[in-house]
N, C-alpha and C. Protein backbone atom coordinates (compact mmCIF):
# COMPACT_ATOMS: atom_id res chain seq x y z
N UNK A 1 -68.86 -9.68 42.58
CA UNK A 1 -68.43 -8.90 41.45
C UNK A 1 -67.07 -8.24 41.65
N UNK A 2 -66.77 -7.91 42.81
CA UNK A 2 -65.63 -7.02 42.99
C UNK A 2 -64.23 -8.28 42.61
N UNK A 3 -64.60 -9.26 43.26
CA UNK A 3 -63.41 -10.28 42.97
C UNK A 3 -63.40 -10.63 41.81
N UNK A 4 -64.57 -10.95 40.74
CA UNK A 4 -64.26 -10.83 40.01
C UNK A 4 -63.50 -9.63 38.98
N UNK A 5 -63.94 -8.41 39.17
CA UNK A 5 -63.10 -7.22 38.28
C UNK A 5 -61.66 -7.09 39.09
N UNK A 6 -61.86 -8.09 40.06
CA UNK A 6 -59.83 -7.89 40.44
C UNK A 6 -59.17 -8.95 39.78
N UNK A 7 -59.78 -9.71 39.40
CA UNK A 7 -59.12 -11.22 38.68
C UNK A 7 -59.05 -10.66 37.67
N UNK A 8 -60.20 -9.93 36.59
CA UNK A 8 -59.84 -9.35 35.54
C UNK A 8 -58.52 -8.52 35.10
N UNK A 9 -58.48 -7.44 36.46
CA UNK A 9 -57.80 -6.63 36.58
C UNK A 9 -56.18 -6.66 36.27
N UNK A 10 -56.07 -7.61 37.25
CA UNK A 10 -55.16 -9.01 37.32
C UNK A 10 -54.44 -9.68 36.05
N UNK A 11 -55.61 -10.34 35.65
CA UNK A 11 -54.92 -10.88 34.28
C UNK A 11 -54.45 -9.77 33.39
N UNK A 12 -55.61 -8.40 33.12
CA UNK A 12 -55.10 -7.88 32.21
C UNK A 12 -54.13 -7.39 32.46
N UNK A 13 -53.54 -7.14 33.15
CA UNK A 13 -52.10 -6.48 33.76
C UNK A 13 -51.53 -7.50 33.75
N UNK A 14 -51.15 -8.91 33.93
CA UNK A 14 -50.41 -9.65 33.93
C UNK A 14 -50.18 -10.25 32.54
N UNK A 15 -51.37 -10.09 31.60
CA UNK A 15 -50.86 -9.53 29.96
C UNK A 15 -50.11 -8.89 29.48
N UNK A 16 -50.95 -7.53 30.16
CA UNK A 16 -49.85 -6.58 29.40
C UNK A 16 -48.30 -6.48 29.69
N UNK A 17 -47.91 -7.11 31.05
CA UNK A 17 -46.78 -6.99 31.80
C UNK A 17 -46.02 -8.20 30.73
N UNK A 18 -46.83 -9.34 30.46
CA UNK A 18 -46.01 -10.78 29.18
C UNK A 18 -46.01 -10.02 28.27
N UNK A 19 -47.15 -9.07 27.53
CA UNK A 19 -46.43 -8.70 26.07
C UNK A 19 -45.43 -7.87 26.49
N UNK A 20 -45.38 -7.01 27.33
CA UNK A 20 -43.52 -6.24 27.82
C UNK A 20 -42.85 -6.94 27.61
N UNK A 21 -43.25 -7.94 28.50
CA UNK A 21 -41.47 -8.67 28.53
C UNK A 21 -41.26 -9.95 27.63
N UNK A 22 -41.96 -9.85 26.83
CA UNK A 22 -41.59 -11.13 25.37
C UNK A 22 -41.47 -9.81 24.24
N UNK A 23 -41.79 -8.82 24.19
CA UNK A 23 -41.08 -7.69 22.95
C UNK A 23 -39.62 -7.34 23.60
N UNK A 24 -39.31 -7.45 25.08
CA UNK A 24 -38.06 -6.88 25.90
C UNK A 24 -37.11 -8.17 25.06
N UNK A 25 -37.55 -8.97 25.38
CA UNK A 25 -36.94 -10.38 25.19
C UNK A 25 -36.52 -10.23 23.43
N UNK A 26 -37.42 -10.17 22.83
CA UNK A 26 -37.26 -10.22 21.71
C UNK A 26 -36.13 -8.81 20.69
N UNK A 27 -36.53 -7.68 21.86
CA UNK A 27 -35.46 -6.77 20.99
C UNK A 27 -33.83 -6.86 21.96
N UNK A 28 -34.27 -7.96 22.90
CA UNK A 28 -32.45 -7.88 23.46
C UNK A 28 -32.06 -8.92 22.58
N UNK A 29 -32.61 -9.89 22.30
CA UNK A 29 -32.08 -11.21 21.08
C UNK A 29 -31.96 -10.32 19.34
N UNK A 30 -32.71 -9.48 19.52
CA UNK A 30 -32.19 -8.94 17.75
C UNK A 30 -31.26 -8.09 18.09
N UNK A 31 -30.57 -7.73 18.99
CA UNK A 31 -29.47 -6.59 19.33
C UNK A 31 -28.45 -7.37 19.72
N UNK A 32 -28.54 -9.01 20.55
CA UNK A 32 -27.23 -9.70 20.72
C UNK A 32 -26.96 -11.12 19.68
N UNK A 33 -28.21 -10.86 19.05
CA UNK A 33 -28.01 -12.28 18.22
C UNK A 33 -26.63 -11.78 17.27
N UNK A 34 -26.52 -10.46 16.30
CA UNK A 34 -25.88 -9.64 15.69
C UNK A 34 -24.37 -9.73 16.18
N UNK A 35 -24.72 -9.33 17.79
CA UNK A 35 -23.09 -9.38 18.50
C UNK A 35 -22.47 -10.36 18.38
N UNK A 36 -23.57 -11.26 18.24
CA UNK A 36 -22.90 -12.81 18.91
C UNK A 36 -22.07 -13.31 17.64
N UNK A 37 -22.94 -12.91 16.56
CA UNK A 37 -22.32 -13.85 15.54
C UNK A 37 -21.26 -13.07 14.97
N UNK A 38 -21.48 -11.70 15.03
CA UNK A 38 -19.96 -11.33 15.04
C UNK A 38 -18.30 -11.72 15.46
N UNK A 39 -19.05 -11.81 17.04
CA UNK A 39 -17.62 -12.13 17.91
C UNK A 39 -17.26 -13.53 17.28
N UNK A 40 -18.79 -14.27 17.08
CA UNK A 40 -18.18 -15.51 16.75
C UNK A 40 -17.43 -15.67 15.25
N UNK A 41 -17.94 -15.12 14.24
CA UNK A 41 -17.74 -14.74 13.41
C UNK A 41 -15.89 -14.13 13.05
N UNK A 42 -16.28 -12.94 14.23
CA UNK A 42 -14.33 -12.70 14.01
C UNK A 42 -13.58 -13.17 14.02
N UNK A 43 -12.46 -12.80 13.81
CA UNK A 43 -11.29 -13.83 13.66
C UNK A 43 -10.70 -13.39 14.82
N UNK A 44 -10.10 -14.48 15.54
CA UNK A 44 -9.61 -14.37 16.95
C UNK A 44 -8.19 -13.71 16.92
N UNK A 45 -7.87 -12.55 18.22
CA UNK A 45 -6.47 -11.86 18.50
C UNK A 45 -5.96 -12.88 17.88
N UNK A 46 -4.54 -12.80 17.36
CA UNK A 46 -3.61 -13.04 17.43
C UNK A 46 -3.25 -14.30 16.06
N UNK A 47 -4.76 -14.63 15.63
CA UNK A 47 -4.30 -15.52 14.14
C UNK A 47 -4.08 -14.85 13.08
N UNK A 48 -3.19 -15.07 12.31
CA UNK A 48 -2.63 -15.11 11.14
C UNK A 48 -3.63 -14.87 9.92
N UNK A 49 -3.23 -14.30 9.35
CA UNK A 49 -4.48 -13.56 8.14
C UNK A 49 -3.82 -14.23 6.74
N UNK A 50 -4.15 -14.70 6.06
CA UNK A 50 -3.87 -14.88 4.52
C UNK A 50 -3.99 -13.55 3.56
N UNK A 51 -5.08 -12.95 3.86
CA UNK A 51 -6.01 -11.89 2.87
C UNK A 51 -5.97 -10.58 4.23
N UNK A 52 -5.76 -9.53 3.19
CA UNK A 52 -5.49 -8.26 3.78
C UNK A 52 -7.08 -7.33 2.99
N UNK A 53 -8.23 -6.92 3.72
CA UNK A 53 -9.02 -6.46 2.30
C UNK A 53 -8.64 -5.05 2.50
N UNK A 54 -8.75 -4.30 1.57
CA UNK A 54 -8.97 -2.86 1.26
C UNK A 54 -10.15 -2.14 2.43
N UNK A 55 -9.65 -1.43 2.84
CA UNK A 55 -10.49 -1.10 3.76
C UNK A 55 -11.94 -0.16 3.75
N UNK A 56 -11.98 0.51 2.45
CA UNK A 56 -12.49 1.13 1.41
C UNK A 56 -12.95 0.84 0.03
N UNK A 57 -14.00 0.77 -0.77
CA UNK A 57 -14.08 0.62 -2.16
C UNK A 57 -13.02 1.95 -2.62
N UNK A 58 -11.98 1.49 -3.81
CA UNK A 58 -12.01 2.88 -4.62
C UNK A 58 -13.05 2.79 -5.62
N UNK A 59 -13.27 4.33 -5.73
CA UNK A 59 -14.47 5.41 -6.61
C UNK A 59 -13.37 6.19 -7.57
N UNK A 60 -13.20 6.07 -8.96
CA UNK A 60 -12.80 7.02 -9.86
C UNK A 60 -13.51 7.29 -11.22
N UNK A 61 -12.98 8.02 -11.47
CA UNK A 61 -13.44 8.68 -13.16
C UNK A 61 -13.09 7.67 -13.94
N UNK A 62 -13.63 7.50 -14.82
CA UNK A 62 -13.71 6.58 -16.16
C UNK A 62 -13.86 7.42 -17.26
N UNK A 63 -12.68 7.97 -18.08
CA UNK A 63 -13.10 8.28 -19.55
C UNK A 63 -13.93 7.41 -20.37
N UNK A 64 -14.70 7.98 -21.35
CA UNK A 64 -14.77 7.32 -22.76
C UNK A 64 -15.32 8.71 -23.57
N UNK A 65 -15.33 8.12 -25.13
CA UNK A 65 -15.13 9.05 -26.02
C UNK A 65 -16.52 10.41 -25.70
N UNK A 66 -17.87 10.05 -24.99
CA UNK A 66 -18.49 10.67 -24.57
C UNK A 66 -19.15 11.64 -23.88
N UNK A 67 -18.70 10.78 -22.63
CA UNK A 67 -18.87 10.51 -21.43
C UNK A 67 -18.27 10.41 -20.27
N UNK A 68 -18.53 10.78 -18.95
CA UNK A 68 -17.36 10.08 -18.20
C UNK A 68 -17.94 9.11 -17.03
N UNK A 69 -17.55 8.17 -16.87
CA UNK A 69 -18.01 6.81 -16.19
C UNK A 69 -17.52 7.01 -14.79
N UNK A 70 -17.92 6.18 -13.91
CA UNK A 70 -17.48 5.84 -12.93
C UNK A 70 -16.84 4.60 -12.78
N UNK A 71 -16.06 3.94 -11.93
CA UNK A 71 -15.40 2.83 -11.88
C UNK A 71 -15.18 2.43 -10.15
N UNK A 72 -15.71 1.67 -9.34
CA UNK A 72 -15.69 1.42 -8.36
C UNK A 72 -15.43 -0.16 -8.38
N UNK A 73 -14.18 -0.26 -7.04
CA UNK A 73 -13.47 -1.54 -6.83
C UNK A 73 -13.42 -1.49 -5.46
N UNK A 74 -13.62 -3.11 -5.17
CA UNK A 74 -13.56 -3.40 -3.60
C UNK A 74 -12.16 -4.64 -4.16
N UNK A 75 -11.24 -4.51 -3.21
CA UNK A 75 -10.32 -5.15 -3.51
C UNK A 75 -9.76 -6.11 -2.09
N UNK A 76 -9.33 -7.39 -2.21
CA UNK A 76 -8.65 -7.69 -1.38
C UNK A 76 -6.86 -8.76 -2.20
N UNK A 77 -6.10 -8.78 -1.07
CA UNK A 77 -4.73 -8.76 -1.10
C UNK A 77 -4.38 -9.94 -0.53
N UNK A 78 -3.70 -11.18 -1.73
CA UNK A 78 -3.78 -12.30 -0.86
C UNK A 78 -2.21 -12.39 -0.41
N UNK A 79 -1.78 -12.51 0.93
CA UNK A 79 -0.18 -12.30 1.05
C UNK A 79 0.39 -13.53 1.20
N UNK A 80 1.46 -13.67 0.66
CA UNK A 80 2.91 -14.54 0.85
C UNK A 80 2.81 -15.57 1.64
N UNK A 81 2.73 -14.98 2.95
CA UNK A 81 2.86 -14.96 4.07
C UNK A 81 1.95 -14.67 5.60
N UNK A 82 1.13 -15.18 5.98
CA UNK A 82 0.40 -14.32 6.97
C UNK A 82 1.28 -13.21 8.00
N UNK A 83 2.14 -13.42 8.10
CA UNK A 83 3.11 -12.35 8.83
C UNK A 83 3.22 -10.91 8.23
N UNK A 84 2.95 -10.92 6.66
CA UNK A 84 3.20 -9.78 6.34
C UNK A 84 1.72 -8.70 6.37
N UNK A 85 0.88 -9.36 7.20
CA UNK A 85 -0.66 -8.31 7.21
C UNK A 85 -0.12 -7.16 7.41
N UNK A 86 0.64 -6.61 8.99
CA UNK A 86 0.61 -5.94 9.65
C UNK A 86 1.54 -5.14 8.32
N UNK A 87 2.22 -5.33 7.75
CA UNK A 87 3.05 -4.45 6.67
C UNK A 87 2.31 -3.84 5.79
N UNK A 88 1.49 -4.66 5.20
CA UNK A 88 0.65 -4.45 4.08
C UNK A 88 -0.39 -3.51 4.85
N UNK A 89 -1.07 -3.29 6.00
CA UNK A 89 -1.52 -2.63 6.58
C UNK A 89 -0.32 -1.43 6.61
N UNK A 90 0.57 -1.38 7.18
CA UNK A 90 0.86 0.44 7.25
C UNK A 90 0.88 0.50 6.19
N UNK A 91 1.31 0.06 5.09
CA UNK A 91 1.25 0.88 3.77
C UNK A 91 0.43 1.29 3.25
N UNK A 92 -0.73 0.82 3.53
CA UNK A 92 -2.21 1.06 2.74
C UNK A 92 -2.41 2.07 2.04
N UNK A 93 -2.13 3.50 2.53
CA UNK A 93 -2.28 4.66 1.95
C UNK A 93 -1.46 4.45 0.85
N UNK A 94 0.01 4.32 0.62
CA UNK A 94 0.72 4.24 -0.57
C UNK A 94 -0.21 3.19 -1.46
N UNK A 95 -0.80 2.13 -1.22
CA UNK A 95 -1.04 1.16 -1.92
C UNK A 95 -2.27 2.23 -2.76
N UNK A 96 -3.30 2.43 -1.94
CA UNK A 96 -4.45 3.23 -2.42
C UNK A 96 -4.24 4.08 -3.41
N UNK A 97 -3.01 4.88 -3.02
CA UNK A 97 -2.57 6.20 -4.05
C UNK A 97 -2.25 5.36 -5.14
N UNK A 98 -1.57 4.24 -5.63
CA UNK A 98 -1.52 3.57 -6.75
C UNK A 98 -2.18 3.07 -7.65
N UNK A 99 -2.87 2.67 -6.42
CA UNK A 99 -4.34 1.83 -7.37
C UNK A 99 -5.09 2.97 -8.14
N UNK A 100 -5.59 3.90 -7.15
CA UNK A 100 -6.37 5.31 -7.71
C UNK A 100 -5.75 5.54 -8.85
N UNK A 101 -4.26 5.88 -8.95
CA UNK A 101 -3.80 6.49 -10.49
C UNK A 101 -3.82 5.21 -11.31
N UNK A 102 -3.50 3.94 -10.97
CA UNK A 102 -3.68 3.07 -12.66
C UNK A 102 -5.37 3.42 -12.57
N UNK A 103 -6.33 3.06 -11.77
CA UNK A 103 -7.72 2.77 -12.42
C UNK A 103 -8.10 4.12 -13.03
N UNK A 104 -7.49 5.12 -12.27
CA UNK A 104 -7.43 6.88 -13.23
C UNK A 104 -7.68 7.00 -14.57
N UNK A 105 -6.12 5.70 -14.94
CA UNK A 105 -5.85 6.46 -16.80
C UNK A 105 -6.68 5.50 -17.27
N UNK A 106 -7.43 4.32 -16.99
CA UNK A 106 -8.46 3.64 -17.82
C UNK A 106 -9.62 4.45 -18.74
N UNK A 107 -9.49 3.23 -19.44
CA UNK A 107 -10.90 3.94 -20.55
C UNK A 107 -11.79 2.84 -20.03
N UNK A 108 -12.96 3.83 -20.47
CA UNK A 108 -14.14 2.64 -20.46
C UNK A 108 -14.02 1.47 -21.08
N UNK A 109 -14.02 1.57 -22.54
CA UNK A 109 -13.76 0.62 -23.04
C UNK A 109 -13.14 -0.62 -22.92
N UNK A 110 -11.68 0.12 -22.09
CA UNK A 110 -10.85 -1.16 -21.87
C UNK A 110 -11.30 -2.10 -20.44
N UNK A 111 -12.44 -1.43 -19.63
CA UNK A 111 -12.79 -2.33 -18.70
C UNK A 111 -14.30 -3.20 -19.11
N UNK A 112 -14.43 -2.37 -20.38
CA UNK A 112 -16.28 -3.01 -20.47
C UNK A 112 -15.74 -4.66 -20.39
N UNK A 113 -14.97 -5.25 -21.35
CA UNK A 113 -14.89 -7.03 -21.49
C UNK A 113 -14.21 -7.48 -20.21
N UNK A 114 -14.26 -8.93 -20.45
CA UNK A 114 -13.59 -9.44 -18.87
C UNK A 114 -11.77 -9.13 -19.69
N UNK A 115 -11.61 -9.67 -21.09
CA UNK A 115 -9.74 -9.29 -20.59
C UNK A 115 -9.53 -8.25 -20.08
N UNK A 116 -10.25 -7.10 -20.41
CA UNK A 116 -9.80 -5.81 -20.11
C UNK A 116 -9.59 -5.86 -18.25
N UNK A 117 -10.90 -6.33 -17.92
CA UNK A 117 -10.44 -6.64 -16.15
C UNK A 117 -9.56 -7.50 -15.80
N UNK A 118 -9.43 -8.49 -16.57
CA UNK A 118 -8.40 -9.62 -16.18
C UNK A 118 -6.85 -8.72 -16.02
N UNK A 119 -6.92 -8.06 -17.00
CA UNK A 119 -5.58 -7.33 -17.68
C UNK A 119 -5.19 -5.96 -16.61
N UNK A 120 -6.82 -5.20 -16.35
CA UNK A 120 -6.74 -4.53 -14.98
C UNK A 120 -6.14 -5.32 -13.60
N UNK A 121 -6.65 -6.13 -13.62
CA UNK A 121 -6.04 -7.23 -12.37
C UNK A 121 -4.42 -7.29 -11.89
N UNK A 122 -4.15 -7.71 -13.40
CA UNK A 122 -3.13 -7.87 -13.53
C UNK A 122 -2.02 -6.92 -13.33
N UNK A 123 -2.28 -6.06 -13.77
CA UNK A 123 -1.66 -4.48 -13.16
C UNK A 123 -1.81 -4.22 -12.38
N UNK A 124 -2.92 -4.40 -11.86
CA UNK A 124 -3.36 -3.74 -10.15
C UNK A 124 -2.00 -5.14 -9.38
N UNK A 125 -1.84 -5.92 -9.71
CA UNK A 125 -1.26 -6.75 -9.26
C UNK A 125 0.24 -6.56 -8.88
N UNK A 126 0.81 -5.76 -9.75
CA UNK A 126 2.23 -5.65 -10.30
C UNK A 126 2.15 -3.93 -9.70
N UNK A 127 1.04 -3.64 -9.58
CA UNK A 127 1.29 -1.36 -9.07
C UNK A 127 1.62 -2.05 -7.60
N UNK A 128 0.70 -3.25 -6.58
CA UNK A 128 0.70 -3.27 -5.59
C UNK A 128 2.03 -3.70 -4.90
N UNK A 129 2.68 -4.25 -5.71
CA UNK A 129 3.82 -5.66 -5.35
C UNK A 129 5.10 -4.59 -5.31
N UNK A 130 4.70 -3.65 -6.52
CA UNK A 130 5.82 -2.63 -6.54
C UNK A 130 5.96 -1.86 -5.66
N UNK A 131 4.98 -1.02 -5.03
CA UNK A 131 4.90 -0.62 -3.81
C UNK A 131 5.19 -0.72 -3.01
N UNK A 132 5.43 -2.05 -2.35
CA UNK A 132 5.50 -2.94 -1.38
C UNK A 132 6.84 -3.23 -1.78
N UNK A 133 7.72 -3.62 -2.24
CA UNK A 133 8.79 -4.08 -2.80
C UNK A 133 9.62 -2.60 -2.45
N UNK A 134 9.11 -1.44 -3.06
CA UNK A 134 9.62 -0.40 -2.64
C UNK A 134 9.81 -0.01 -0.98
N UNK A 135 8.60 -0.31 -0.62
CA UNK A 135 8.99 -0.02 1.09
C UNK A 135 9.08 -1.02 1.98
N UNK A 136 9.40 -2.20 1.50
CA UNK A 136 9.72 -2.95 2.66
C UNK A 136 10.65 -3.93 2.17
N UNK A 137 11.02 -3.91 0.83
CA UNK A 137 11.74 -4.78 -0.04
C UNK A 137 11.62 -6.10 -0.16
N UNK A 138 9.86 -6.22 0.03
CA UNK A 138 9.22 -7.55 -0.22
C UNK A 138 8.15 -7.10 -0.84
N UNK A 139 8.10 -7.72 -2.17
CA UNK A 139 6.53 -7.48 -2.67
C UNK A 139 5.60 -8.26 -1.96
N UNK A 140 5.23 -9.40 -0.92
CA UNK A 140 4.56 -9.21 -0.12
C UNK A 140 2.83 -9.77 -0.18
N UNK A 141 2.84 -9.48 -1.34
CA UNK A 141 1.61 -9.76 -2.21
C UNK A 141 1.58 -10.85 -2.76
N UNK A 142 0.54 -12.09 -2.76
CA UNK A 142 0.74 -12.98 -3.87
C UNK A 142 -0.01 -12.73 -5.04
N UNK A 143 -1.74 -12.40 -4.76
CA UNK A 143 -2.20 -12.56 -5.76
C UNK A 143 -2.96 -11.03 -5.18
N UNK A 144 -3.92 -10.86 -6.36
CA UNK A 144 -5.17 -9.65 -5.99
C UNK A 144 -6.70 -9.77 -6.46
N UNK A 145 -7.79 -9.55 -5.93
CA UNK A 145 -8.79 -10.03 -6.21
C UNK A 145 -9.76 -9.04 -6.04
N UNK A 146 -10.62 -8.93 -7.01
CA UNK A 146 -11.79 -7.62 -7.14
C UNK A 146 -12.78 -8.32 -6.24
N UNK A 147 -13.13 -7.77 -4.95
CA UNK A 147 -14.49 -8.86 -4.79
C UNK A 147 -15.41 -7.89 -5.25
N UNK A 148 -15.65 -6.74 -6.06
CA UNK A 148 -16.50 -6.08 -6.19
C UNK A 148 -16.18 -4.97 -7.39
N UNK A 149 -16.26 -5.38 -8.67
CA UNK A 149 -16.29 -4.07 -9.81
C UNK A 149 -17.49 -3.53 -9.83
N UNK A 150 -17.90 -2.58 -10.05
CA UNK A 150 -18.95 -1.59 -10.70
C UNK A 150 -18.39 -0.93 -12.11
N UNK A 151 -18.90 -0.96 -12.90
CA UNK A 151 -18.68 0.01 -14.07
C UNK A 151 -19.83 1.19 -14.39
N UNK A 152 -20.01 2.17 -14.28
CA UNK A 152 -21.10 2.63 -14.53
C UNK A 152 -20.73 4.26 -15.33
C-alpha cells in the first residue's frame, strides 16, 4: 500500500506540476505572440514612409441649429515624397491647430452628407498643404484621408 500512495502521490504532483507548466507556457505565448507580430508587423528603422498618420483622433464641437454635436476624425497624410515624414512630423502641432479650427466652424449639417465630407476633405487638404508650404516651403502633402469620422 505504501508504494502504492507514493505512485499516487507522484502522479498527482506530476499533474499538477503539467497543468503549471502548460498554463506557464500558454500565458508566455499570449504575452509574446502580441510582441512578435508587432515587431514583425513594424516597419523596419530606417524605411521610407508614404503615409504620415495623425497621432491622435481630433474631438470638436459641432454646431447645429439645436444642439451641439461632436465631430471626431482620425486622419492620415499621404506625402510627396517619403523623405518628407520626418517634416511633416515636427510640424504636427501646427498641422493639428488647423485642422481643429476648420472642423471648429462646421455645421452639422454640412458634414451629415458625404459632399459635405468630401468637401471637408478637401479643405482639410488645402489647411494642411498650407501649413506646410508655410514652414518648410513645400506643401509636402499629396493627398488626405479620414480613416475614421464620427458624427455624433
Amino acid at each position: 500500500m505504501p508504494a502504492q500512495n507514493r505512485l499516487k502521490n507522484t502522479l498527482s504532483l506530476f499533474r499538477r506540476k503539467s497543468v503549471v507548466a502548460v498554463v506557464a507556457i500558454a500565458i508566455m505565448l499570449s504575452v509574446a505572440s502580441p510582441l512578435a507580430w508587432a515587431a514583425a508587423s513594424a516597419e523596419p528603422e530606417g524605411e521610407e514612409q508614404d503615409y504620415v498618420t495623425l497621432d491622435s483622433p481630433l474631438i470638436v464641437n459641432v454646431l447645429s441649429r439645436d444642439t451641439i454635436h461632436f465631430l471626431q476624425v482620425t486622419t492620415e497624410f499621404q506625402l510627396k515624397a517619403p523623405v518628407l515624414a520626418a517634416k511633416v512630423k515636427a510640424h504636427m502641432t501646427a498641422i493639428k491647430h488647423n485642422l481643429i479650427m476648420l472642423l471648429s466652424e462646421k455645421r452639422f449639417s454640412e458634414l451629415q452628407t458625404i459632399e459635405g465630407k468630401k468637401r471637408l476633405r478637401e479643405e482639410a487638404l488645402k489647411t494642411v498643404q498650407q501649413v506646410m508650404k508655410e514652414k518648410t516651403g513645400d506643401p509636402s502633402i499629396e493627398n488626405i484621408f479620414f480613416t475614421s469620422l464620427i458624427l455624433q
